[in-house]
C-alpha atoms as a PDB file:
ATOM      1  CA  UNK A   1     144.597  70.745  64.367  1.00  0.00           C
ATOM      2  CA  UNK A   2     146.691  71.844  67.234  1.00  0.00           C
ATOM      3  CA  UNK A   3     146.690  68.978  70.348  1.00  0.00           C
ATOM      4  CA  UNK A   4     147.466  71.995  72.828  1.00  0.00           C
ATOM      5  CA  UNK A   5     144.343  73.406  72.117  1.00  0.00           C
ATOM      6  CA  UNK A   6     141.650  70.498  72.320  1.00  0.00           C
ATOM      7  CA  UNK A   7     143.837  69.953  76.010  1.00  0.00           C
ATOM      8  CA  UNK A   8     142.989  73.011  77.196  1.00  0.00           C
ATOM      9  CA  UNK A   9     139.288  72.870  76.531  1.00  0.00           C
ATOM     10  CA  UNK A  10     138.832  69.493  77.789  1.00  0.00           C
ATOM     11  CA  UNK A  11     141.000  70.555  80.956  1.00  0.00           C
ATOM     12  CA  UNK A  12     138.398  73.708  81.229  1.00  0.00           C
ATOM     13  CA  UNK A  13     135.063  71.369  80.947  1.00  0.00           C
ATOM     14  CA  UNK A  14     137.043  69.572  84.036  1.00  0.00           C
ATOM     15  CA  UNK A  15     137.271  72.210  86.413  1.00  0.00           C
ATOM     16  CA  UNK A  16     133.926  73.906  85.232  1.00  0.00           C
ATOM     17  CA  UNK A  17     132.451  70.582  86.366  1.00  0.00           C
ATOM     18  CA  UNK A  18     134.453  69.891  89.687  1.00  0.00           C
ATOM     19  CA  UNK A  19     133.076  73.748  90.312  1.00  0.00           C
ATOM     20  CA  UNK A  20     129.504  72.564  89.519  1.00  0.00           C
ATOM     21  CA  UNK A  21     130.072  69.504  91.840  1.00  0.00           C
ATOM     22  CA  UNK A  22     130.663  71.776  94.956  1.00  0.00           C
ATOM     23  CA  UNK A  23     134.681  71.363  94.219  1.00  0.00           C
ATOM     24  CA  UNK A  24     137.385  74.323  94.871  1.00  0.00           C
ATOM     25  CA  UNK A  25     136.550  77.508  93.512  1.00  0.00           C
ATOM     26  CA  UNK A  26     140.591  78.924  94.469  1.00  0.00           C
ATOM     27  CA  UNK A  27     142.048  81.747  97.037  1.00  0.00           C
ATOM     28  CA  UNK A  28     140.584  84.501  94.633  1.00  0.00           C
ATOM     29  CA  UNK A  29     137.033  82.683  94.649  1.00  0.00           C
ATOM     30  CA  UNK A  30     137.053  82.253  98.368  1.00  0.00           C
ATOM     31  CA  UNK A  31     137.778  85.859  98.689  1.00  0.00           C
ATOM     32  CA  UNK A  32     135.044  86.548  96.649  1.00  0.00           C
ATOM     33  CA  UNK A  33     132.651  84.572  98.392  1.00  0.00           C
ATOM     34  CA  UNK A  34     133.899  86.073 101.644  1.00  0.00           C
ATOM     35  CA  UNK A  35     133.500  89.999 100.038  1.00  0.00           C
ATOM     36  CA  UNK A  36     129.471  88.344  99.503  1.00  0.00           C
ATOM     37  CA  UNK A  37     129.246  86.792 102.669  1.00  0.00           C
ATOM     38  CA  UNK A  38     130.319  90.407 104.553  1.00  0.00           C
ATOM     39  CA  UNK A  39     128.060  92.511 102.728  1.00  0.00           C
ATOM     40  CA  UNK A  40     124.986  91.030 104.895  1.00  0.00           C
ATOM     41  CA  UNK A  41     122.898  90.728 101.533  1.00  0.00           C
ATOM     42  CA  UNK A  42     123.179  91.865  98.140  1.00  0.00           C
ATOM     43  CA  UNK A  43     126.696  92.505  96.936  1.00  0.00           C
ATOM     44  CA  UNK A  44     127.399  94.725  94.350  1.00  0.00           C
ATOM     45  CA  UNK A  45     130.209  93.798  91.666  1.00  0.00           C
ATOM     46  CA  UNK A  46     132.656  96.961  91.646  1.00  0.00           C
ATOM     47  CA  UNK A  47     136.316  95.196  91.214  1.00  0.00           C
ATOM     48  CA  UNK A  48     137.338  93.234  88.058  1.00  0.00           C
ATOM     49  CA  UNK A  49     138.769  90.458  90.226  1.00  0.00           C
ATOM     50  CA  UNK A  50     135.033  89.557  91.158  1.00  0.00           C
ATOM     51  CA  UNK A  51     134.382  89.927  87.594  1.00  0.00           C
ATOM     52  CA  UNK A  52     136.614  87.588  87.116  1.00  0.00           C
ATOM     53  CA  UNK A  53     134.678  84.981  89.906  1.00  0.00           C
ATOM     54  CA  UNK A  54     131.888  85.383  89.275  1.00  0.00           C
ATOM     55  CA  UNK A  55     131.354  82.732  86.521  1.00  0.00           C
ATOM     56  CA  UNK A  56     132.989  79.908  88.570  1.00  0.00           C
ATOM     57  CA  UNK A  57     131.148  81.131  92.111  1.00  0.00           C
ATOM     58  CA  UNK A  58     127.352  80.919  89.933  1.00  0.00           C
ATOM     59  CA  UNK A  59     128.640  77.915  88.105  1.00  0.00           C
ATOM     60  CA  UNK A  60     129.179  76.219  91.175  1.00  0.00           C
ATOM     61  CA  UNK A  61     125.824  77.787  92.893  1.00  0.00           C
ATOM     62  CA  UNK A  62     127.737  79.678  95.671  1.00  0.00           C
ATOM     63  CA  UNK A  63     126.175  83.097  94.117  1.00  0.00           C
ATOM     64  CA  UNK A  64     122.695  83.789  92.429  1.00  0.00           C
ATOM     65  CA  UNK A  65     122.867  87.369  90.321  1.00  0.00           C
ATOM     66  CA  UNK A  66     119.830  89.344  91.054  1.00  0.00           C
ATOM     67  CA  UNK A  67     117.088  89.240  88.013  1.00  0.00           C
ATOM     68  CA  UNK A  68     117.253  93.245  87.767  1.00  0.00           C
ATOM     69  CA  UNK A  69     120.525  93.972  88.272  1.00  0.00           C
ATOM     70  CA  UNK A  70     123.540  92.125  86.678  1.00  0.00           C
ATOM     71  CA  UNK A  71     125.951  94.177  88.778  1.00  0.00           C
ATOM     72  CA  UNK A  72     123.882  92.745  92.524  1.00  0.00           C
ATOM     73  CA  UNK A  73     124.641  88.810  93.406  1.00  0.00           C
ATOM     74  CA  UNK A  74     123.865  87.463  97.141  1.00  0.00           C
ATOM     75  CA  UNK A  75     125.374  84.105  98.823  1.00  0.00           C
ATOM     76  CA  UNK A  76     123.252  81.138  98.478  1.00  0.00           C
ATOM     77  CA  UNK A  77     122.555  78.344 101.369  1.00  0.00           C
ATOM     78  CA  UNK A  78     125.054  76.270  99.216  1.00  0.00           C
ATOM     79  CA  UNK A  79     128.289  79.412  99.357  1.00  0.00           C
ATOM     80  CA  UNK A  80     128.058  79.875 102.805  1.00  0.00           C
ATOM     81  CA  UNK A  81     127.660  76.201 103.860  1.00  0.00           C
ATOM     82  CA  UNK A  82     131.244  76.057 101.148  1.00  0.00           C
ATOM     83  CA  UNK A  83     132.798  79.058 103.470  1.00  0.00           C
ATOM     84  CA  UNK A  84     131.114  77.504 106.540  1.00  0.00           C
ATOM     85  CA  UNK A  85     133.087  73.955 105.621  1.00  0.00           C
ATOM     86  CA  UNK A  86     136.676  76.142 105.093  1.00  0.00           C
ATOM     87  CA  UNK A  87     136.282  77.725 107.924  1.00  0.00           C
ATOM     88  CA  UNK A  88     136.168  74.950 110.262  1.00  0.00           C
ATOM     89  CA  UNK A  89     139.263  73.593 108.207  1.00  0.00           C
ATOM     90  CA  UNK A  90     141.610  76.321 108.560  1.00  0.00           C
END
């Protein structure tokens, strides 16, 4: 068995679960959430980098996908109270 391998996964479960926690979701992820926020409600997925995010950003509860439409996500209380909290950092 390779010991590189069972590293990475166990380092992957780690940052899945700081994401889940409300932890840092990255500069791409932020974008992301940003791209959400400025569409004033649903948001529909047309670049692979928001492919990409989007596992982390509904991981972590930022995003909810819309029911009909796997392509249509919109910002939950939780993402913009994240982009509200880096905001008032930078």
């Amino acid at each position: 068995m390779n010991v590189y391998a069972k590293k990475s996964r166990s380092l992957t479960r780690i940052a899945v679960t700081k994401v889940a926690d409300g932890g840092p979701i990255g500069p791409r992820g932020v974008n992301f959430l940003r791209r959400v926020r400025d569409a004033g409600g649903p948001y529909r997925i047309a670049l692979n980098a928001d492919r990409e995010q989007l596992d982390r950003a509904l991981c972590g509860g930022f995003v909810v996908a819309d029911p009909r439409n796997d392509d249509l996500v919109r910002l939950t209380e939780a993402g913009a109270a994240y982009l509200d909290r880096l905001m008032r950092v930078e």
